[in-house]
Protein backbone atom coordinates (compact mmCIF):
# COMPACT_ATOMS: atom_id res chain seq x y z
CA UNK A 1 117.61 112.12 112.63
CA UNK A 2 119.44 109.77 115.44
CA UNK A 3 118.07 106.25 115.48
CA UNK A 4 116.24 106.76 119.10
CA UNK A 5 114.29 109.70 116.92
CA UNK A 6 114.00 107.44 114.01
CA UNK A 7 112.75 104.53 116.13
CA UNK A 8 110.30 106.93 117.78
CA UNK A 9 108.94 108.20 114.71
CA UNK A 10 108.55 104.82 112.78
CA UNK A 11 106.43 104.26 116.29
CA UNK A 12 104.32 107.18 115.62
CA UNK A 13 103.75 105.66 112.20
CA UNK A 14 102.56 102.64 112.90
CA UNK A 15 100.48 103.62 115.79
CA UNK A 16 98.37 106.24 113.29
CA UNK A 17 97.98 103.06 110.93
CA UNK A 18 97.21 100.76 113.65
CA UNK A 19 94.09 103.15 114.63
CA UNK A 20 93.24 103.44 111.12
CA UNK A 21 93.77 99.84 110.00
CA UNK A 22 90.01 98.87 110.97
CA UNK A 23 88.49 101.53 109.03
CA UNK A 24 90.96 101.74 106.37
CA UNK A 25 89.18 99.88 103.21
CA UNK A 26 85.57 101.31 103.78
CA UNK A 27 87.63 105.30 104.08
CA UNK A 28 88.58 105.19 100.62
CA UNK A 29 86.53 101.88 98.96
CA UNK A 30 84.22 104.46 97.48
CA UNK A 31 86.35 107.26 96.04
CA UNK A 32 86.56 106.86 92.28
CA UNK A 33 90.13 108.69 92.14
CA UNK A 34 91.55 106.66 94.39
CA UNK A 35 89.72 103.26 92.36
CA UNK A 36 91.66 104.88 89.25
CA UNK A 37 95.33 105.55 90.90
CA UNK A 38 95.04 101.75 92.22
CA UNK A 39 94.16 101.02 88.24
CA UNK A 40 97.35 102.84 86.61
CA UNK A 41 99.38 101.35 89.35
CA UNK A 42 98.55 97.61 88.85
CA UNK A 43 98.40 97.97 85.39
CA UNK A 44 101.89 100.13 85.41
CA UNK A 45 103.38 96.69 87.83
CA UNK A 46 101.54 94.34 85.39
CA UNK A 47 103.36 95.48 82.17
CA UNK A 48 106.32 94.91 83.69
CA UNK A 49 105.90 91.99 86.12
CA UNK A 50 107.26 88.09 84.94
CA UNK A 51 104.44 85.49 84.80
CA UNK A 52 104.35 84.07 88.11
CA UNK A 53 106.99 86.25 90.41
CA UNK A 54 108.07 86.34 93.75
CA UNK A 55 107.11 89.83 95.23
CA UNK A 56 108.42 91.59 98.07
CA UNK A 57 105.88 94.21 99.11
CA UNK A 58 106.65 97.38 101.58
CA UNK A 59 104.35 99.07 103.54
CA UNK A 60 101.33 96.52 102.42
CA UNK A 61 98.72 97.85 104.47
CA UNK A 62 95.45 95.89 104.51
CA UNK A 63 96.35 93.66 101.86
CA UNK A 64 94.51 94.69 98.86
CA UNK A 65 97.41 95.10 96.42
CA UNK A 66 98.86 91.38 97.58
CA UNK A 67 95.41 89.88 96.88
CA UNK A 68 95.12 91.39 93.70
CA UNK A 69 98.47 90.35 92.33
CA UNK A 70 98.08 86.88 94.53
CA UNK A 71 94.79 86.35 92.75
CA UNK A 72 97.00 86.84 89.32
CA UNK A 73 99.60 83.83 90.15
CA UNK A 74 102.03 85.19 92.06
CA UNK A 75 103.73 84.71 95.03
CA UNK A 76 103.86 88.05 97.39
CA UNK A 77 105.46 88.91 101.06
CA UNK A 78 103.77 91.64 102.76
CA UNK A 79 105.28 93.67 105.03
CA UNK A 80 104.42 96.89 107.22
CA UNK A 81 105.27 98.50 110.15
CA UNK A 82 101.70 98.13 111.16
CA UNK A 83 100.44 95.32 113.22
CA UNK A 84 96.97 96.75 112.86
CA UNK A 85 97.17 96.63 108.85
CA UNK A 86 99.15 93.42 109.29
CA UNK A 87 96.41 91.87 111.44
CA UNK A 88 93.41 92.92 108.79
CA UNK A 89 95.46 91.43 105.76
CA UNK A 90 95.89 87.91 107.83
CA UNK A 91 92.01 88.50 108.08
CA UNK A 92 91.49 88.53 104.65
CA UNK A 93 93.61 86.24 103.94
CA UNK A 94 92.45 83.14 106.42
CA UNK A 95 88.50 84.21 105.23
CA UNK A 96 89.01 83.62 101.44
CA UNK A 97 90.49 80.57 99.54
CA UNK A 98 93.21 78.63 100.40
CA UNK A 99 95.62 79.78 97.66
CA UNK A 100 95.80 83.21 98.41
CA UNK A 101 96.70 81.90 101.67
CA UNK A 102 99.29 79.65 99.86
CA UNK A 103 100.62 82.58 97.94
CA UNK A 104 100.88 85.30 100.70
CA UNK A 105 103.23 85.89 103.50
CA UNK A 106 103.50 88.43 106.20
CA UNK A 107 105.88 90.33 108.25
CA UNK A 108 106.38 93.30 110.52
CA UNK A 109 109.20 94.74 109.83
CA UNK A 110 110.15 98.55 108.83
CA UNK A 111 111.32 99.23 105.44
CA UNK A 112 114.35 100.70 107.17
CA UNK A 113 115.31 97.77 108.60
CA UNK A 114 115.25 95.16 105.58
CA UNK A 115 118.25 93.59 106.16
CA UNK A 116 116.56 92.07 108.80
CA UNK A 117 114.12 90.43 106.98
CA UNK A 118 113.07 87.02 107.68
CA UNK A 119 112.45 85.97 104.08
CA UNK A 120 115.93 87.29 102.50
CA UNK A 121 114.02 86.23 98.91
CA UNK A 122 115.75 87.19 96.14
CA UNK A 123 112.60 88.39 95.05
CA UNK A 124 111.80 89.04 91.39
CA UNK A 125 109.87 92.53 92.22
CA UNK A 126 110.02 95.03 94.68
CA UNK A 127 106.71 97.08 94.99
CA UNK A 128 105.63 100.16 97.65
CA UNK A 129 102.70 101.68 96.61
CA UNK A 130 100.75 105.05 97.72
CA UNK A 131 103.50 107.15 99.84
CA UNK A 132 105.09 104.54 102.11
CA UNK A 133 108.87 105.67 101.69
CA UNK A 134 107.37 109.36 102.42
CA UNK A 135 107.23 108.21 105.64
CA UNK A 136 110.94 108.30 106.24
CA UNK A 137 113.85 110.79 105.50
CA UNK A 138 115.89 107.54 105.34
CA UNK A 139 115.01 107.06 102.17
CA UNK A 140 118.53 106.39 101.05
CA UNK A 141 119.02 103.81 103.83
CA UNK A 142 116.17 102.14 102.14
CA UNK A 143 117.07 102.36 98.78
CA UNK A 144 120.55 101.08 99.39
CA UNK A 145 119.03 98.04 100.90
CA UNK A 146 117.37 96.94 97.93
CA UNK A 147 119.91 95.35 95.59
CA UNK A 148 120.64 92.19 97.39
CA UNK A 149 117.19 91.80 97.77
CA UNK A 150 116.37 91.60 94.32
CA UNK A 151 117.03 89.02 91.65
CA UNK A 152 119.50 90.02 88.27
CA UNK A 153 116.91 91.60 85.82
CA UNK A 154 114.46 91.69 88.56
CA UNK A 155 112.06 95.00 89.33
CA UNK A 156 111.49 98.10 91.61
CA UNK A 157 108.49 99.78 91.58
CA UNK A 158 107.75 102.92 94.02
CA UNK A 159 104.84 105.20 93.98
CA UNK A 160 106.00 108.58 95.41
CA UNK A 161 105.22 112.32 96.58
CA UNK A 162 107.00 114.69 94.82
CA UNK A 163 108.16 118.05 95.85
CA UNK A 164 105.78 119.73 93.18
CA UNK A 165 102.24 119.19 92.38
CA UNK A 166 100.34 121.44 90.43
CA UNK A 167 97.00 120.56 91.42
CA UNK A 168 98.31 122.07 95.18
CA UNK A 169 99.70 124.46 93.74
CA UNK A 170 96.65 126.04 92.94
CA UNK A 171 95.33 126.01 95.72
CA UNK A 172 96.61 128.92 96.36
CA UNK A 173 94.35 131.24 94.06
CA UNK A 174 91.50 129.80 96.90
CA UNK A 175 94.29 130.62 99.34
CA UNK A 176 95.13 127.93 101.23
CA UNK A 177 99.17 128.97 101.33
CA UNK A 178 99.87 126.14 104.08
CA UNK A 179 98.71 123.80 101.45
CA UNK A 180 99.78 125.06 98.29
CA UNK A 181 103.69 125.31 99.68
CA UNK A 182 103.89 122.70 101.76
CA UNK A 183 106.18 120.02 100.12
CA UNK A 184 108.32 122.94 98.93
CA UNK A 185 109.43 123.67 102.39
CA UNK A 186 109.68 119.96 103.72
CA UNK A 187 113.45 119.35 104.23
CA UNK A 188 112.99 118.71 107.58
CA UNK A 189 109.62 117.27 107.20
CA UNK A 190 106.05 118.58 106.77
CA UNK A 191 103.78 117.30 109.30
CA UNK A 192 101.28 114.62 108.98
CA UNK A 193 98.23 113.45 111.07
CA UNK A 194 96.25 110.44 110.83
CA UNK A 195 93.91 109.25 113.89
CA UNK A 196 95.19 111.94 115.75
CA UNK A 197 98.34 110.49 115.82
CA UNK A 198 101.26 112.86 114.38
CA UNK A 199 104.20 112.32 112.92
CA UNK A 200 106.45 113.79 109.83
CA UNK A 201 106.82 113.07 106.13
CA UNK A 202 109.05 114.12 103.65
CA UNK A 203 109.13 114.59 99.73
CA UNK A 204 111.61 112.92 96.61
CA UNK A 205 111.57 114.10 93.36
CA UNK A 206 112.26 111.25 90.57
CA UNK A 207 116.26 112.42 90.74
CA UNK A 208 116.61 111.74 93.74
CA UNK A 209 115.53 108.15 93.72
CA UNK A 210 117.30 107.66 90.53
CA UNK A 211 120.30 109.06 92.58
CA UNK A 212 120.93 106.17 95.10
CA UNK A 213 119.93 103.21 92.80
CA UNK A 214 122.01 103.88 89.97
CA UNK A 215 124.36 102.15 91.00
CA UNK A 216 122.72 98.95 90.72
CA UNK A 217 119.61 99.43 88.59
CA UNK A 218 118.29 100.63 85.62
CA UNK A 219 115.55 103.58 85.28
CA UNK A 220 112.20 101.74 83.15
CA UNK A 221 109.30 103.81 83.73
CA UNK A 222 108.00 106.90 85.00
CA UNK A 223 104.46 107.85 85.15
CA UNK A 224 102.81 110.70 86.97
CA UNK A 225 99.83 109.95 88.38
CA UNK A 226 97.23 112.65 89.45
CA UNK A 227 98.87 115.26 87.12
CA UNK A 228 95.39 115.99 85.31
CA UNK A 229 93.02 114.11 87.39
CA UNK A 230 92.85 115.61 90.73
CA UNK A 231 94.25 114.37 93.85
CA UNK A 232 91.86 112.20 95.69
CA UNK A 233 91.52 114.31 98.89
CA UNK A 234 89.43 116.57 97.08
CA UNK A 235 86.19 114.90 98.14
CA UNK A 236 83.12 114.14 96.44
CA UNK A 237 84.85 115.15 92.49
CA UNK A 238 84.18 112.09 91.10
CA UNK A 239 80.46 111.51 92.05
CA UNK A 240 79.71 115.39 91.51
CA UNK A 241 81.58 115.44 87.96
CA UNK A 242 82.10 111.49 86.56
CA UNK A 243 82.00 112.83 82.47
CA UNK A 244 84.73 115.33 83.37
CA UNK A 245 86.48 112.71 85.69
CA UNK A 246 86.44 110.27 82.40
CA UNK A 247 87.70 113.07 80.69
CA UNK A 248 90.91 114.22 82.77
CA UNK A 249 91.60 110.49 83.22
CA UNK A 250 91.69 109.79 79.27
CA UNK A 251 94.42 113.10 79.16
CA UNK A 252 96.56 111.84 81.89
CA UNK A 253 96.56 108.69 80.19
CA UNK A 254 97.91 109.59 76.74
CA UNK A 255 100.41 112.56 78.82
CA UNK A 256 101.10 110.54 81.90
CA UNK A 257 105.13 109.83 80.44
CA UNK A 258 105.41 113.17 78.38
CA UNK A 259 107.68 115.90 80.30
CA UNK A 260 106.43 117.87 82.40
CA UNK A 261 103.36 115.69 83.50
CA UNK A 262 105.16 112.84 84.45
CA UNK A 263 106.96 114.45 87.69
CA UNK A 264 104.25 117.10 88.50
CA UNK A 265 101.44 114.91 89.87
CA UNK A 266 100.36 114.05 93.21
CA UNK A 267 102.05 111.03 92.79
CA UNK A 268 104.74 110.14 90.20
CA UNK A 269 105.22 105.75 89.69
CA UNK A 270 108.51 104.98 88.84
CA UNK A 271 109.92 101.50 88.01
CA UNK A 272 113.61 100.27 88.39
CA UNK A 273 115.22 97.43 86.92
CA UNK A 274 118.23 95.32 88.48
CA UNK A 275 121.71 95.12 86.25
């Protein structure tokens, strides 16, 4: 992709979030599934994270992740791409007490374009949660960007797509083909829509992350997430089913770093730490 038709996509990105920034929180406040992948995350950051770190966050969105960990003692510098989801998490921020205020800072700024950063850090985490680097088939360009961002024994954490999830998989016995092959066939990117705005995304499997930060760091951690519990577009599970939803959660937990549930999910978490 040439850098006009990367600039024009990261556009299209940020103009879907920007519409959806207002409405963002109350979408998904409600949805068990996506209550419990917020869970595992934070508690997958948590087990790793210093007491009282300096976090650089990527695609932050409306700011609930940075509260939570602000809210915990540490120090955290949202970013997006968004000035929508950018202008909500200021929001929040400026309505609630005056250290999370104290403890938060924002930015606009693309996660392609880190070297421009304002705040350089060294931060002692790195942390993109739900998707964000599926946004971009730069991932690489990202990647690479992280090392002199990021303190000596300091932490990456990344919550990806993968090219495989079984739960879409099987989708195809109620056959719904377009969805049950879709990140196999995404080299050049599988189309996205959010707002009625369009745009592309792309899929990494673990390897491939593990790929262009070898160099530098360390592989920690990795967790799929929505392996056994289903993925959180599938509407209404949780309310219609909540025993069986306790019970796929309590499977994924115990199987969530055993092969072959750990790269198969939805999601997969995967944690990095700096040599």
């Amino acid at each position: 992709m040439s850098h006009v038709a990367q600039t024009t996509h990261e556009q299209l990105v940020g103009r879907a979030f920007d519409k959806q920034s207002a409405i963002f929180d109350q979408l998904y406040a409600g949805n068990e599934i996506i209550q419990y992948k917020r869970a595992r995350v934070r508690q997958h950051v948590t087990d790793l994270m210093p007491v009282s770190c300096n976090i650089l966050e990527l695609n932050a969105g409306t700011g609930d992740d940075a509260i939570y960990f602000a809210r915990l003692g540490h120090s955290i510098h949202a970013t997006d791409i968004s000035e929508g989801m950018q202008q909500m998490l200021v929001q929040k921020i400026s309505s609630r007490d005056k250290d999370l205020q104290e403890r938060i800072s924002t930015e606009i700024c693309s996660f392609t374009e880190l070297e421009h950063l304002h705040n350089k850090g060294p931060f002692d985490y790195v942390f993109s949660n739900f998707a964000g680097l599926n946004c971009t088939n730069q991932v690489e360009k990202v990647l690479s960007s992280f090392s002199p961002l990021v303190k000596r024994g300091g932490f990456v954490t990344l919550v990806i797509l993968p090219k495989f999830c079984l739960w879409e998989t099987l989708l195809i016995f109620k056959g719904k083909f377009g969805t049950a092959f879709r990140r196999f066939f995404s080299k050049s990117g599988r189309k996205a829509h959010i707002e009625g705005e369009h745009f592309l995304c792309w899929y990494y499997n673990p390897s491939t992350i593990r790929k262009y930060l070898m160099q530098d760091f360390k592989m920690r951690r990795l967790e799929g997430l929505c392996t056994i519990v289903p993925p959180s577009y599938i509407e209404g599970f949780g309310k219609k089913y909540p025993r069986l939803l306790r019970t796929l959660q309590g499977i994924e937990d115990r199987w969530k770093s055993r092969w072959p549930w750990r790269s198969i999910g939805d999601y997969y978490i995967i944690s990095f730490q700096r040599q």
